[in-house]
Protein backbone atom coordinates (compact mmCIF):
# COMPACT_ATOMS: atom_id res chain seq x y z
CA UNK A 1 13.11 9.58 17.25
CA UNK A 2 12.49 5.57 17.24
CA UNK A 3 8.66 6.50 17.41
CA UNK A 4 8.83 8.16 13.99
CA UNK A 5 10.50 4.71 12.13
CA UNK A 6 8.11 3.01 11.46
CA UNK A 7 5.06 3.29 9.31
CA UNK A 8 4.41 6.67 6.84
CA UNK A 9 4.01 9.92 8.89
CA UNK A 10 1.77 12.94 8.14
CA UNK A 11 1.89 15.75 10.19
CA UNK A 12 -0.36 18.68 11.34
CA UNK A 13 -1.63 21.18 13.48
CA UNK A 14 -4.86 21.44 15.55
CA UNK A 15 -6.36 22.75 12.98
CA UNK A 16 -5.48 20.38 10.18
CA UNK A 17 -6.27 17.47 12.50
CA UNK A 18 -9.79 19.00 12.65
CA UNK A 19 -10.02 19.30 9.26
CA UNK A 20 -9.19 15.82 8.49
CA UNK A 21 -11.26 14.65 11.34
CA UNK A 22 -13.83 16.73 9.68
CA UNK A 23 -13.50 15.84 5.68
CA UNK A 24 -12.32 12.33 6.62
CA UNK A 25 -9.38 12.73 4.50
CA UNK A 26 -6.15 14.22 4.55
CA UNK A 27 -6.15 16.61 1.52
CA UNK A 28 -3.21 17.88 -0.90
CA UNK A 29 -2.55 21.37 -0.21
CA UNK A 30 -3.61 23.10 -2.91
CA UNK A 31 -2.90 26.59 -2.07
CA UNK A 32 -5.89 26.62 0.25
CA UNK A 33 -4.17 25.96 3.65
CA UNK A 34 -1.53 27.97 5.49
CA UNK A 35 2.25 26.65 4.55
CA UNK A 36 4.20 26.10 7.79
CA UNK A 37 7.38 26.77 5.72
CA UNK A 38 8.22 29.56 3.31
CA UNK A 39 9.82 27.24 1.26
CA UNK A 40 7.14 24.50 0.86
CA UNK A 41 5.29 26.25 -2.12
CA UNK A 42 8.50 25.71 -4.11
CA UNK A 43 8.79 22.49 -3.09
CA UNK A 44 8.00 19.13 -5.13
CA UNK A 45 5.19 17.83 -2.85
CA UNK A 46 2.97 21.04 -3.65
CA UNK A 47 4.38 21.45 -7.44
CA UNK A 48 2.76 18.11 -8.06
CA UNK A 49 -0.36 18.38 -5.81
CA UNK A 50 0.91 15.81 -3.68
CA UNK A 51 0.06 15.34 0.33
CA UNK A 52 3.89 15.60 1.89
CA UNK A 53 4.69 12.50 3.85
CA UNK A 54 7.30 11.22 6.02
CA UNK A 55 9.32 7.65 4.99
CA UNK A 56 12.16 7.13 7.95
CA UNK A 57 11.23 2.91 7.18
CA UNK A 58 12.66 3.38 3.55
CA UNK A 59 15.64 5.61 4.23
CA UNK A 60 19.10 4.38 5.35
CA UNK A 61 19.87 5.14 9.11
CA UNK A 62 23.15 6.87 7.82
CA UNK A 63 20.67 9.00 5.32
CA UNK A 64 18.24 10.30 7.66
CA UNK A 65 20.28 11.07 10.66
CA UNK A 66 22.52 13.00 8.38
CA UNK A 67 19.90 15.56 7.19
CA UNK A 68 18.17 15.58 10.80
CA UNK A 69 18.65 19.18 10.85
CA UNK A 70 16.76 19.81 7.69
CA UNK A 71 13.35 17.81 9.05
CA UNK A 72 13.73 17.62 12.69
CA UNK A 73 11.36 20.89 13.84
CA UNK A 74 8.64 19.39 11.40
CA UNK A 75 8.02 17.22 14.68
CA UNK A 76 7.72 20.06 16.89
CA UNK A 77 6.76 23.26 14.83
CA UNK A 78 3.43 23.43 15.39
CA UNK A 79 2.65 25.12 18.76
CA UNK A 80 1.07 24.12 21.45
CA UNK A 81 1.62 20.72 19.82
CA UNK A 82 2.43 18.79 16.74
CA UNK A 83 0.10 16.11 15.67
CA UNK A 84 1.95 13.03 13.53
CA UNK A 85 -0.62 10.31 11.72
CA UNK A 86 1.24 7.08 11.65
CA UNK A 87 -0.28 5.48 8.36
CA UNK A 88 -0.34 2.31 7.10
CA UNK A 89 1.74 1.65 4.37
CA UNK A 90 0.29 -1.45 3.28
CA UNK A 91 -2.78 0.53 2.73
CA UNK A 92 -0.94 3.50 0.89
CA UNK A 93 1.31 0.80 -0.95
CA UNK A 94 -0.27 1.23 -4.67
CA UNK A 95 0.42 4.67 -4.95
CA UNK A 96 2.79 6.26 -2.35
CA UNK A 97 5.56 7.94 -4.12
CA UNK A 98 9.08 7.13 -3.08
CA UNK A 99 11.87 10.12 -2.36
CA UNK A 100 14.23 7.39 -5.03
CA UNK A 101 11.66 8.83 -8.08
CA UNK A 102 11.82 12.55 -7.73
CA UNK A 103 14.21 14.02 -10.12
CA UNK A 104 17.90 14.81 -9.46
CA UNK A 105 19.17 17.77 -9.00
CA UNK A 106 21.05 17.23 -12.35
CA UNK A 107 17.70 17.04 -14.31
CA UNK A 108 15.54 19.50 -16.28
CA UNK A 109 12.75 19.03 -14.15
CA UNK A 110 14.44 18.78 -10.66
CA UNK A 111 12.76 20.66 -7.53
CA UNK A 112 13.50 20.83 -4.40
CA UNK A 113 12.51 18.02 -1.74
CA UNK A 114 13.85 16.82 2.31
CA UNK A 115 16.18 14.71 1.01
CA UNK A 116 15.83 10.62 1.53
CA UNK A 117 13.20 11.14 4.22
CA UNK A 118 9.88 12.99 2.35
CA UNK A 119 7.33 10.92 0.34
CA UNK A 120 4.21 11.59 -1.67
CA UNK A 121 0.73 10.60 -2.12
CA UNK A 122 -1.08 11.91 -4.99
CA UNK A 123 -4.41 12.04 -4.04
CA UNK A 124 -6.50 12.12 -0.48
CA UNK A 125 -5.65 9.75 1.85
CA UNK A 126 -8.97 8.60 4.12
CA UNK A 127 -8.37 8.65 8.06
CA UNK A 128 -9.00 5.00 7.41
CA UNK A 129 -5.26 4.30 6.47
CA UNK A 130 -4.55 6.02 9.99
CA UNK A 131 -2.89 3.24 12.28
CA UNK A 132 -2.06 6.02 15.31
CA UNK A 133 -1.69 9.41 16.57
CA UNK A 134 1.35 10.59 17.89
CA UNK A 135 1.47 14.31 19.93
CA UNK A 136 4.64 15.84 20.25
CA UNK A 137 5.82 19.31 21.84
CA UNK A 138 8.62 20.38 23.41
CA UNK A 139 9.15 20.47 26.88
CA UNK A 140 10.39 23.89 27.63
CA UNK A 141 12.04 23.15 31.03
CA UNK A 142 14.10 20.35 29.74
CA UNK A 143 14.12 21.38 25.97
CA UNK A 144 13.12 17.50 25.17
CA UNK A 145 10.48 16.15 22.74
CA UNK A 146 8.00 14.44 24.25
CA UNK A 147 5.63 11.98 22.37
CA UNK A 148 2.44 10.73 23.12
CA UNK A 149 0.91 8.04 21.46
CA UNK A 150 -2.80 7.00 20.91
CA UNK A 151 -4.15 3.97 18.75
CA UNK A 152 -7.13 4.93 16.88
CA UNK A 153 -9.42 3.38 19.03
CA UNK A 154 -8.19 6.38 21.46
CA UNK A 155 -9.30 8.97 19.01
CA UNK A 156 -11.88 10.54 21.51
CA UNK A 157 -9.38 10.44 24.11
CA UNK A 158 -7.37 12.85 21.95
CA UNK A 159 -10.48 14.69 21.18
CA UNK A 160 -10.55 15.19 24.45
CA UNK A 161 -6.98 16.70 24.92
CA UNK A 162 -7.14 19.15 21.61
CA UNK A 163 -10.42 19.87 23.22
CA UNK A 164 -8.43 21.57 27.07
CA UNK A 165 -5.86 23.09 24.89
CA UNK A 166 -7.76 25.60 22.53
């Protein structure tokens, strides 16, 4: 869990990582790619046309270890592995939308969100503002999460992986 702290987190399947590789950008989802979740198209990222982030930096220790069971498989859901961009958050800064602004379930205009932990961008977010990759998948012998880390100078090293996989 310690590699997901810091930075903002985006993550995505082979597929979407080809995508953005391909566009450059990491695109709202719109409707036109596959939810990984039932629930997502109910959710506040897509009502607004946001991309869905990951914030474990700005969340209280206390707050994100408490709803671990609610985000946890987002790090491991995509089979045969989950990729996670580490962004920079210095260059998201301007407009990255904090979990604190949503509404509350209390108001008119509430919908539903991961709780202390999810964040927003509200328009594409260039593979420039990517600091690292991170692979995860399970190990199914020992049930463990395994990460793997590449800087983005490694990017055709991972090319190279997703490449032997598919």
């Amino acid at each position: 869990m310690t590699q997901l702290i810091k930075g903002v987190l985006h993550r995505t399947s082979i597929d979407g990582y080809k995508g953005i590789r391909q566009t450059g950008n990491i695109l709202p989802n719109k409707g036109n790619f596959p939810f990984s979740y039932p629930q997502s198209i109910s959710y506040y990222g897509f009502s607004m046309g946001y991309i869905c982030l990951f914030d474990f930096e700005s969340a209280r220790d206390d707050d994100y270890r408490g709803n671990h069971h609610i985000w946890a498989d987002f790090f491991y859901d995509h089979k045969p592995i989950t990729i996670i961009l580490r962004l920079n958050r210095q260059k998201l800064s301007d407009k990255l939308i904090p979990n604190s602004v949503r509404p509350k379930p209390v108001e008119t205009d509430y919908v539903p969100a991961i709780a202390y932990v999810e964040a927003w961008y509200p328009e594409a977010i260039s593979v420039s503002a990517i600091d690292s990759y991170i692979v995860t998948w399970l190990d199914s012998e020992t049930r463990n999460l395994i990460f793997h880390e590449y800087s983005k100078d490694m990017v055709e090293e991972l090319d190279e992986l997703i490449d032997s996989i598919k």
